[in-house]
PDB file of N, CA and C in Angstrom:
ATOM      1  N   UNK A   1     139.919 -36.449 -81.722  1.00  0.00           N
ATOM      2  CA  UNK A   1     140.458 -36.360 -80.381  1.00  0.00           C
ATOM      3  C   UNK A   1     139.343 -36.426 -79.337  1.00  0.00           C
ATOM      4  N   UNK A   2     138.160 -35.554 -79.845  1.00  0.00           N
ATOM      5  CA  UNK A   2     137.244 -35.637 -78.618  1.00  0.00           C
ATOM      6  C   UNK A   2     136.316 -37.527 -78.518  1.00  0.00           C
ATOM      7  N   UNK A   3     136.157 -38.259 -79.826  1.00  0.00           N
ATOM      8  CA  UNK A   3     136.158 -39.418 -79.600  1.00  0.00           C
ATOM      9  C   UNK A   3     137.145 -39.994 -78.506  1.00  0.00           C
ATOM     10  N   UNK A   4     137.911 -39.908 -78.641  1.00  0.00           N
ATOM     11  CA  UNK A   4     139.219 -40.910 -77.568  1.00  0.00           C
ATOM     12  C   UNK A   4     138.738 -40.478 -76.292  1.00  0.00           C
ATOM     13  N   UNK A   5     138.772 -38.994 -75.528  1.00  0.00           N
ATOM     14  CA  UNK A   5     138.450 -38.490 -74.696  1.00  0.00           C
ATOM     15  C   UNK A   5     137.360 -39.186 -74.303  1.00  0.00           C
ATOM     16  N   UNK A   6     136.189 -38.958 -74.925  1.00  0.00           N
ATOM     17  CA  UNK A   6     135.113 -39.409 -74.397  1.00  0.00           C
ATOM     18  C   UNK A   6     134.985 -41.323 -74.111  1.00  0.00           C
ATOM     19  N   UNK A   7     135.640 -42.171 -75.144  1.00  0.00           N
ATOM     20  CA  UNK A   7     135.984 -43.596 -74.994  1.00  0.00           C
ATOM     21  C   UNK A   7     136.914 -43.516 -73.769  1.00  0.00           C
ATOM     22  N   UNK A   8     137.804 -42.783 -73.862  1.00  0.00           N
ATOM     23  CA  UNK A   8     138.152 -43.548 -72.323  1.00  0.00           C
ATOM     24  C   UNK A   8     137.392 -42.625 -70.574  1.00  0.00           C
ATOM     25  N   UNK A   9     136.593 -41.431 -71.060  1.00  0.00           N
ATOM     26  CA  UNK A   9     135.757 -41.938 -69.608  1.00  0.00           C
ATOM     27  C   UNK A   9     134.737 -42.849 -70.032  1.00  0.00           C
ATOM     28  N   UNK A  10     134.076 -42.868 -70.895  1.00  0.00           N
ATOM     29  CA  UNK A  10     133.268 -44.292 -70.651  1.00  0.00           C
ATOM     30  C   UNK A  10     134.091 -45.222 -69.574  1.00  0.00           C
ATOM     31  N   UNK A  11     135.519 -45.640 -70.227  1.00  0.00           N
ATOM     32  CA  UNK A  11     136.242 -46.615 -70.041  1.00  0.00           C
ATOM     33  C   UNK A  11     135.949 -46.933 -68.270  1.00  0.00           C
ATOM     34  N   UNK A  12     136.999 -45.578 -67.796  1.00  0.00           N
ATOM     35  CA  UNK A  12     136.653 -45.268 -66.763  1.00  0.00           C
ATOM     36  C   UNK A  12     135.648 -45.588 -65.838  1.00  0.00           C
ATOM     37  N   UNK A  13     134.600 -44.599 -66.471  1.00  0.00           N
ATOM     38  CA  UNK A  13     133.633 -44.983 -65.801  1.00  0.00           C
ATOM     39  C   UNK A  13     133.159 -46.338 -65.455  1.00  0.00           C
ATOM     40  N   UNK A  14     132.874 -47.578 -66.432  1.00  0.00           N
ATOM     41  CA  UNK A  14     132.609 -48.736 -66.508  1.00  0.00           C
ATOM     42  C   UNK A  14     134.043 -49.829 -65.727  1.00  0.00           C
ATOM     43  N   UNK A  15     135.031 -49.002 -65.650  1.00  0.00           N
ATOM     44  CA  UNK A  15     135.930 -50.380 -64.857  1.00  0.00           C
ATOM     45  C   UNK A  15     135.798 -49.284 -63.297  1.00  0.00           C
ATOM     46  N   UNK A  16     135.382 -48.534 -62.777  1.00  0.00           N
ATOM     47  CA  UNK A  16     135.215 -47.816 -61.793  1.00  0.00           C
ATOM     48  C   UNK A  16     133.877 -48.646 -60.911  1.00  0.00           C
ATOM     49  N   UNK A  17     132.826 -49.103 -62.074  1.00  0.00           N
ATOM     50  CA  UNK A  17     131.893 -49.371 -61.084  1.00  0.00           C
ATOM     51  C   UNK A  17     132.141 -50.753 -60.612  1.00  0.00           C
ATOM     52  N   UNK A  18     131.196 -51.328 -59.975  1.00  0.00           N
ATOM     53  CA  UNK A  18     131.502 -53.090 -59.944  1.00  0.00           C
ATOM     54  C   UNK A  18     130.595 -53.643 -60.107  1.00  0.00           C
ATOM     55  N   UNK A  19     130.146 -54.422 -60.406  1.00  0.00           N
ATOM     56  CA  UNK A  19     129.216 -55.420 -61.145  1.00  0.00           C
ATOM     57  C   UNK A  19     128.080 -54.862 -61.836  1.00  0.00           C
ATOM     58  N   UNK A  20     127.033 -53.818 -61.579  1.00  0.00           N
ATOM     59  CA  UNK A  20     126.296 -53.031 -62.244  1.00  0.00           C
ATOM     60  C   UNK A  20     126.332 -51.888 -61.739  1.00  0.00           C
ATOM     61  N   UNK A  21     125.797 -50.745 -62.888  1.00  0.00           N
ATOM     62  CA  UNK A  21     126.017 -49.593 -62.826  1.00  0.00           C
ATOM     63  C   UNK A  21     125.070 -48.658 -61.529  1.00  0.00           C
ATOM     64  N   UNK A  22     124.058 -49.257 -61.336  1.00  0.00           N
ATOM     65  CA  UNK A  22     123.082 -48.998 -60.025  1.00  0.00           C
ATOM     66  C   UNK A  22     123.328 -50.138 -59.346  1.00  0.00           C
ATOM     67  N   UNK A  23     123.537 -50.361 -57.863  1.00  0.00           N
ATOM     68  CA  UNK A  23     123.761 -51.525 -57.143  1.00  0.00           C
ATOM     69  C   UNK A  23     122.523 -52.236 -56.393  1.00  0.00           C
ATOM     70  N   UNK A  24     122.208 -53.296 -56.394  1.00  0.00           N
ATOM     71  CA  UNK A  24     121.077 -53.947 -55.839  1.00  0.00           C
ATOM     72  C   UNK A  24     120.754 -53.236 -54.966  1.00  0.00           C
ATOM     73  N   UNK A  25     121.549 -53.491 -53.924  1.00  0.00           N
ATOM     74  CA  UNK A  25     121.678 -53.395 -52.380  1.00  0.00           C
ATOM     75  C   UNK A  25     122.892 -52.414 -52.067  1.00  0.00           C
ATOM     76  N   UNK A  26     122.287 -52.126 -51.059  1.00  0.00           N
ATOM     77  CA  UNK A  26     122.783 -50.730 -49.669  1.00  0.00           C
ATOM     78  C   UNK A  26     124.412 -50.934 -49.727  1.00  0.00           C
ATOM     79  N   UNK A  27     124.953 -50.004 -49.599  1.00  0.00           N
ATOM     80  CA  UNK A  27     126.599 -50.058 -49.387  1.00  0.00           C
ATOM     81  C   UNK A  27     126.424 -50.083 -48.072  1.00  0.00           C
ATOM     82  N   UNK A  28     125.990 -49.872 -47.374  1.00  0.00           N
ATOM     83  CA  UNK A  28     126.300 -50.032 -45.304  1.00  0.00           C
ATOM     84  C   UNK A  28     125.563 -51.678 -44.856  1.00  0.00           C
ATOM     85  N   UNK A  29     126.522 -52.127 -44.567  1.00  0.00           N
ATOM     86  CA  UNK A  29     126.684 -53.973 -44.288  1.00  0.00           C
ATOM     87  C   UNK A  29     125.504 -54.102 -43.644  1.00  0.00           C
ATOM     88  N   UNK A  30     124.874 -53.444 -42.843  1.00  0.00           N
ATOM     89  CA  UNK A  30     123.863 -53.861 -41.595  1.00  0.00           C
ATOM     90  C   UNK A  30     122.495 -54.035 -42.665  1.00  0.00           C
ATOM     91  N   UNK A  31     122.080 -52.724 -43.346  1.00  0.00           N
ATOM     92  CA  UNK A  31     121.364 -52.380 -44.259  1.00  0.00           C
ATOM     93  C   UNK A  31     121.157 -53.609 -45.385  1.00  0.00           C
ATOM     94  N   UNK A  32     122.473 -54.135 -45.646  1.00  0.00           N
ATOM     95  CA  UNK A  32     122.626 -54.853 -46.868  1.00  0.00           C
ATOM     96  C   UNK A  32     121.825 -56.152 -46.023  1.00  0.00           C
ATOM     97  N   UNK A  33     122.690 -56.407 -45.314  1.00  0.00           N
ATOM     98  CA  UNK A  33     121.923 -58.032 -44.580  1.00  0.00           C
ATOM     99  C   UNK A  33     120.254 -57.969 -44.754  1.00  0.00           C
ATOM    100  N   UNK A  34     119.865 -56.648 -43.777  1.00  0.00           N
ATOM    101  CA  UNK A  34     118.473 -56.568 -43.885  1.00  0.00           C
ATOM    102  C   UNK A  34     117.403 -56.813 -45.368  1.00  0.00           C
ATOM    103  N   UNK A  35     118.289 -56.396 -46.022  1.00  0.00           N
ATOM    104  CA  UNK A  35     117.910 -56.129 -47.707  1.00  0.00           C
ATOM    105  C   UNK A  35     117.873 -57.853 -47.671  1.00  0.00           C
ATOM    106  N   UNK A  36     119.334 -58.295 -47.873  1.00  0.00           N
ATOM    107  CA  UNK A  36     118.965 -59.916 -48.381  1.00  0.00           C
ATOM    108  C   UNK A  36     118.202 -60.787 -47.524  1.00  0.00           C
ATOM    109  N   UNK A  37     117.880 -60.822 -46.005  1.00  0.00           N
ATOM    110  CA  UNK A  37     117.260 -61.597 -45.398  1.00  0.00           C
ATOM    111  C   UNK A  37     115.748 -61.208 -45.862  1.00  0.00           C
ATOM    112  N   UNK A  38     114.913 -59.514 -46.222  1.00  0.00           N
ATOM    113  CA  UNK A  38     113.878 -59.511 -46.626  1.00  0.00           C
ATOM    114  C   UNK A  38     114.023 -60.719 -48.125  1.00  0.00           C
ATOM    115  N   UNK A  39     114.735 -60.292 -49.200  1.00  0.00           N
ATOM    116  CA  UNK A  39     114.768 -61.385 -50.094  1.00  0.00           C
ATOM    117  C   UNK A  39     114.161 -62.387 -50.051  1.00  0.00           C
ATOM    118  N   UNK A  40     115.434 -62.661 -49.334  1.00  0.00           N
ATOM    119  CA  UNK A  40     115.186 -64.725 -49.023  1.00  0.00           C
ATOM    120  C   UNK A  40     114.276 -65.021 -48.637  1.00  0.00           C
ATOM    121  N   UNK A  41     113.409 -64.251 -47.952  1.00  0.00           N
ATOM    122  CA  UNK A  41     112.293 -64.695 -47.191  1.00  0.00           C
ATOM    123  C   UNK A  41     111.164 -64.613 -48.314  1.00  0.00           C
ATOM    124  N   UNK A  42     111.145 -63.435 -49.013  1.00  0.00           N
ATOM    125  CA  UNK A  42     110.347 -63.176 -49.956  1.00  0.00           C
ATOM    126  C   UNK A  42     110.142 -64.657 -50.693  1.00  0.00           C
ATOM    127  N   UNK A  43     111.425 -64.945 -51.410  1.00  0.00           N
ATOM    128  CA  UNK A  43     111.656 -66.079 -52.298  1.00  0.00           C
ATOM    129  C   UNK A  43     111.061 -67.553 -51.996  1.00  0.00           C
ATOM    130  N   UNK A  44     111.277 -67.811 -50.368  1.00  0.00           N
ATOM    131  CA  UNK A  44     110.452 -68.434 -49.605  1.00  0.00           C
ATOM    132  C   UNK A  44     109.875 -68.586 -48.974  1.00  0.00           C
ATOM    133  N   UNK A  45     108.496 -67.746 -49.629  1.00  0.00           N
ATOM    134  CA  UNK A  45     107.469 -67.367 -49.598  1.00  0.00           C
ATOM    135  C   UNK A  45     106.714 -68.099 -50.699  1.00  0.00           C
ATOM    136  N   UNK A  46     107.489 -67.521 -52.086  1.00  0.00           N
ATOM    137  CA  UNK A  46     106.781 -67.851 -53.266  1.00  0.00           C
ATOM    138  C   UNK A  46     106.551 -69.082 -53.419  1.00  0.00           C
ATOM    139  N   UNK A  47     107.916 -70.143 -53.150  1.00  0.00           N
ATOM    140  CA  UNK A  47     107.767 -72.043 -52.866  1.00  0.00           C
ATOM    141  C   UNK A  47     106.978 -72.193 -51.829  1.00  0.00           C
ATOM    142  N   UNK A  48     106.394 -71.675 -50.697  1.00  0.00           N
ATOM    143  CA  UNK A  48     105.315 -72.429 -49.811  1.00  0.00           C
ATOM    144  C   UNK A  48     104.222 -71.921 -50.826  1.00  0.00           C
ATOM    145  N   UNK A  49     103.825 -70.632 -51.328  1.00  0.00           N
ATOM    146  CA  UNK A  49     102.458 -70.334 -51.697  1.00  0.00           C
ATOM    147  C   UNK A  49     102.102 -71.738 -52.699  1.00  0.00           C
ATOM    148  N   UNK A  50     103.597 -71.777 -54.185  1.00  0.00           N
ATOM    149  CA  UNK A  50     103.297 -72.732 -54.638  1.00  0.00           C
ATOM    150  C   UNK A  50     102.826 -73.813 -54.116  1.00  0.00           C
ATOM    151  N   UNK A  51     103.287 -74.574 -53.370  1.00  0.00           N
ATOM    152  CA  UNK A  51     102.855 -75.873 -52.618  1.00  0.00           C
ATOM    153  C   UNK A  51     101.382 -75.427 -52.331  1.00  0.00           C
ATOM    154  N   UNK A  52     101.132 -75.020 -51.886  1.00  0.00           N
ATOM    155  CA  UNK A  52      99.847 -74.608 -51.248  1.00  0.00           C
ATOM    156  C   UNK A  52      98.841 -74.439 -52.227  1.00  0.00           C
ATOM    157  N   UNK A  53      99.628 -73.942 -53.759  1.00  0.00           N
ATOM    158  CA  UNK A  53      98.588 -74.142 -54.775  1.00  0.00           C
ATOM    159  C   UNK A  53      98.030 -75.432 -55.526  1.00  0.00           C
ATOM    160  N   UNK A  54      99.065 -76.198 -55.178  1.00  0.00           N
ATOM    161  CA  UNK A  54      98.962 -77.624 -55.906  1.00  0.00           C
ATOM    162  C   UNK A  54      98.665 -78.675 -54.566  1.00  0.00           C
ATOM    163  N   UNK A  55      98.492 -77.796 -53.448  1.00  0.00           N
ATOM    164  CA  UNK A  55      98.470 -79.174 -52.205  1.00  0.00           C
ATOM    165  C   UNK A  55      99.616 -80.021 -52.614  1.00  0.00           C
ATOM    166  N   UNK A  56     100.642 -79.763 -52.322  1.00  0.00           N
ATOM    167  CA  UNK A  56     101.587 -80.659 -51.946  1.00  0.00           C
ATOM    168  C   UNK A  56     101.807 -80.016 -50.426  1.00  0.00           C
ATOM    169  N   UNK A  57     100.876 -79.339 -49.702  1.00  0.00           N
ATOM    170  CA  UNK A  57     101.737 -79.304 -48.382  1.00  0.00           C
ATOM    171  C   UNK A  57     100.740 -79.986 -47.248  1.00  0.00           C
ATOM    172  N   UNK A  58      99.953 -80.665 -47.892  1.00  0.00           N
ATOM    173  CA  UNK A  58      99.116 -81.615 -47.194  1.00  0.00           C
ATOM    174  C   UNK A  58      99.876 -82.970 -46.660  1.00  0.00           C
ATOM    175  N   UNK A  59      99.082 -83.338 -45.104  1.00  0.00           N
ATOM    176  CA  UNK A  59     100.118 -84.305 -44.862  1.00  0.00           C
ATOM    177  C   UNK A  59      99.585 -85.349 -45.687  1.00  0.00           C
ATOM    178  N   UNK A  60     100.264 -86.673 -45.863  1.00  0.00           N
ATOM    179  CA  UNK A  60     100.780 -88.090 -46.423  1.00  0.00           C
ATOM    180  C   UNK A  60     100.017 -88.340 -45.197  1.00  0.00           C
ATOM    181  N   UNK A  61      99.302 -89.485 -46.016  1.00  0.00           N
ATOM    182  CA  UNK A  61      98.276 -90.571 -44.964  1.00  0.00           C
ATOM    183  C   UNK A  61      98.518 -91.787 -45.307  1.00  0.00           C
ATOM    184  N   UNK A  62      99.694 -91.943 -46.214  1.00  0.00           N
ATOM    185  CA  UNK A  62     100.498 -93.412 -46.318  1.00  0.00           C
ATOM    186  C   UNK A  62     101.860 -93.350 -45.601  1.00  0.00           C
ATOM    187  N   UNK A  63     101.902 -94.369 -44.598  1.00  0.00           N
ATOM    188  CA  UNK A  63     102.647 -94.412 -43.836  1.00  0.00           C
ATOM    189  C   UNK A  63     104.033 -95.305 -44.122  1.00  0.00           C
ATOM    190  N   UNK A  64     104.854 -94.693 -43.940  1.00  0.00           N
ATOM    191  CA  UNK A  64     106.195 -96.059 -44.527  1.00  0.00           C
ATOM    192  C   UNK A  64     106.443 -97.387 -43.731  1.00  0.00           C
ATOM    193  N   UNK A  65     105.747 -97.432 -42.501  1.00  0.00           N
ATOM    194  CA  UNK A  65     105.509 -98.945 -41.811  1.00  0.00           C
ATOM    195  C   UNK A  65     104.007 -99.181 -41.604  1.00  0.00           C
ATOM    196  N   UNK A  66     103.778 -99.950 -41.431  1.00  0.00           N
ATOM    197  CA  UNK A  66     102.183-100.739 -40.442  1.00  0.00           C
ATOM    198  C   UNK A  66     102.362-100.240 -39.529  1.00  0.00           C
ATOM    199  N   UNK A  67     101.166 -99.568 -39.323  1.00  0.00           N
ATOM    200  CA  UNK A  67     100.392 -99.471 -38.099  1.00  0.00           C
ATOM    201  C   UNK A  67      99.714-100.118 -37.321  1.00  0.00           C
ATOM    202  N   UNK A  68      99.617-100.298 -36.122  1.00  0.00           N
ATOM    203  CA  UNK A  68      98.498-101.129 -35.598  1.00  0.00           C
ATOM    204  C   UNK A  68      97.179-100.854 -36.009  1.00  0.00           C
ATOM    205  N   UNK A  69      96.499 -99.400 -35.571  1.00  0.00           N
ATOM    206  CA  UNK A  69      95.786 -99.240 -35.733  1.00  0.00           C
ATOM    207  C   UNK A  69      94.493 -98.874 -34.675  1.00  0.00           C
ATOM    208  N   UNK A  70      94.866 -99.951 -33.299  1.00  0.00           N
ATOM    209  CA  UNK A  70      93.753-100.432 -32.862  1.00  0.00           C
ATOM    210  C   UNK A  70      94.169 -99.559 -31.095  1.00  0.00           C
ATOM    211  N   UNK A  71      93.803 -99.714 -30.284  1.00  0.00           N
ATOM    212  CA  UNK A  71      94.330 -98.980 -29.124  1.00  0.00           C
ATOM    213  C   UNK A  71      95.047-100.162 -28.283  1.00  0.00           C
ATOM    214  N   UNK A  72      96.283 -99.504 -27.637  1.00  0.00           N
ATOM    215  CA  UNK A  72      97.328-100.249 -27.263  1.00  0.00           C
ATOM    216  C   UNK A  72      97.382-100.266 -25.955  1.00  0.00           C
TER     217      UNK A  72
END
């Protein structure tokens, strides 16, 4: 009997919470935004550093038309 008892608060417990048992982010909406905009920013952060490690954020000195070149 005390098996069953205890299986269904597990039960409980686990259809009570929602998606994980500790939550990422803040239950008060204002808080939460703040939380994901630090994120995102974080995240793109990490794709410029990359670039920056491999120089891909150097400009292109091939141009997709002709240039003159000369002063106009």
């Amino acid at each position: 009997m005390r098996q069953v008892g205890w299986m269904l608060l597990v039960v409980v417990v686990l259809a009570a919470s929602t998606g994980c048992l500790i939550p990422m982010y803040s239950g008060d909406p204002i808080r939460r935004a703040q939380e994901l905009i630090y994120t995102s920013e974080d995240l793109r952060a990490i794709t410029d550093e990359w670039e920056r490690i491999w120089f891909l954020d150097q400009p292109s000195h091939m141009t997709p038309y002709r240039t003159h070149g000369g002063i106009l």
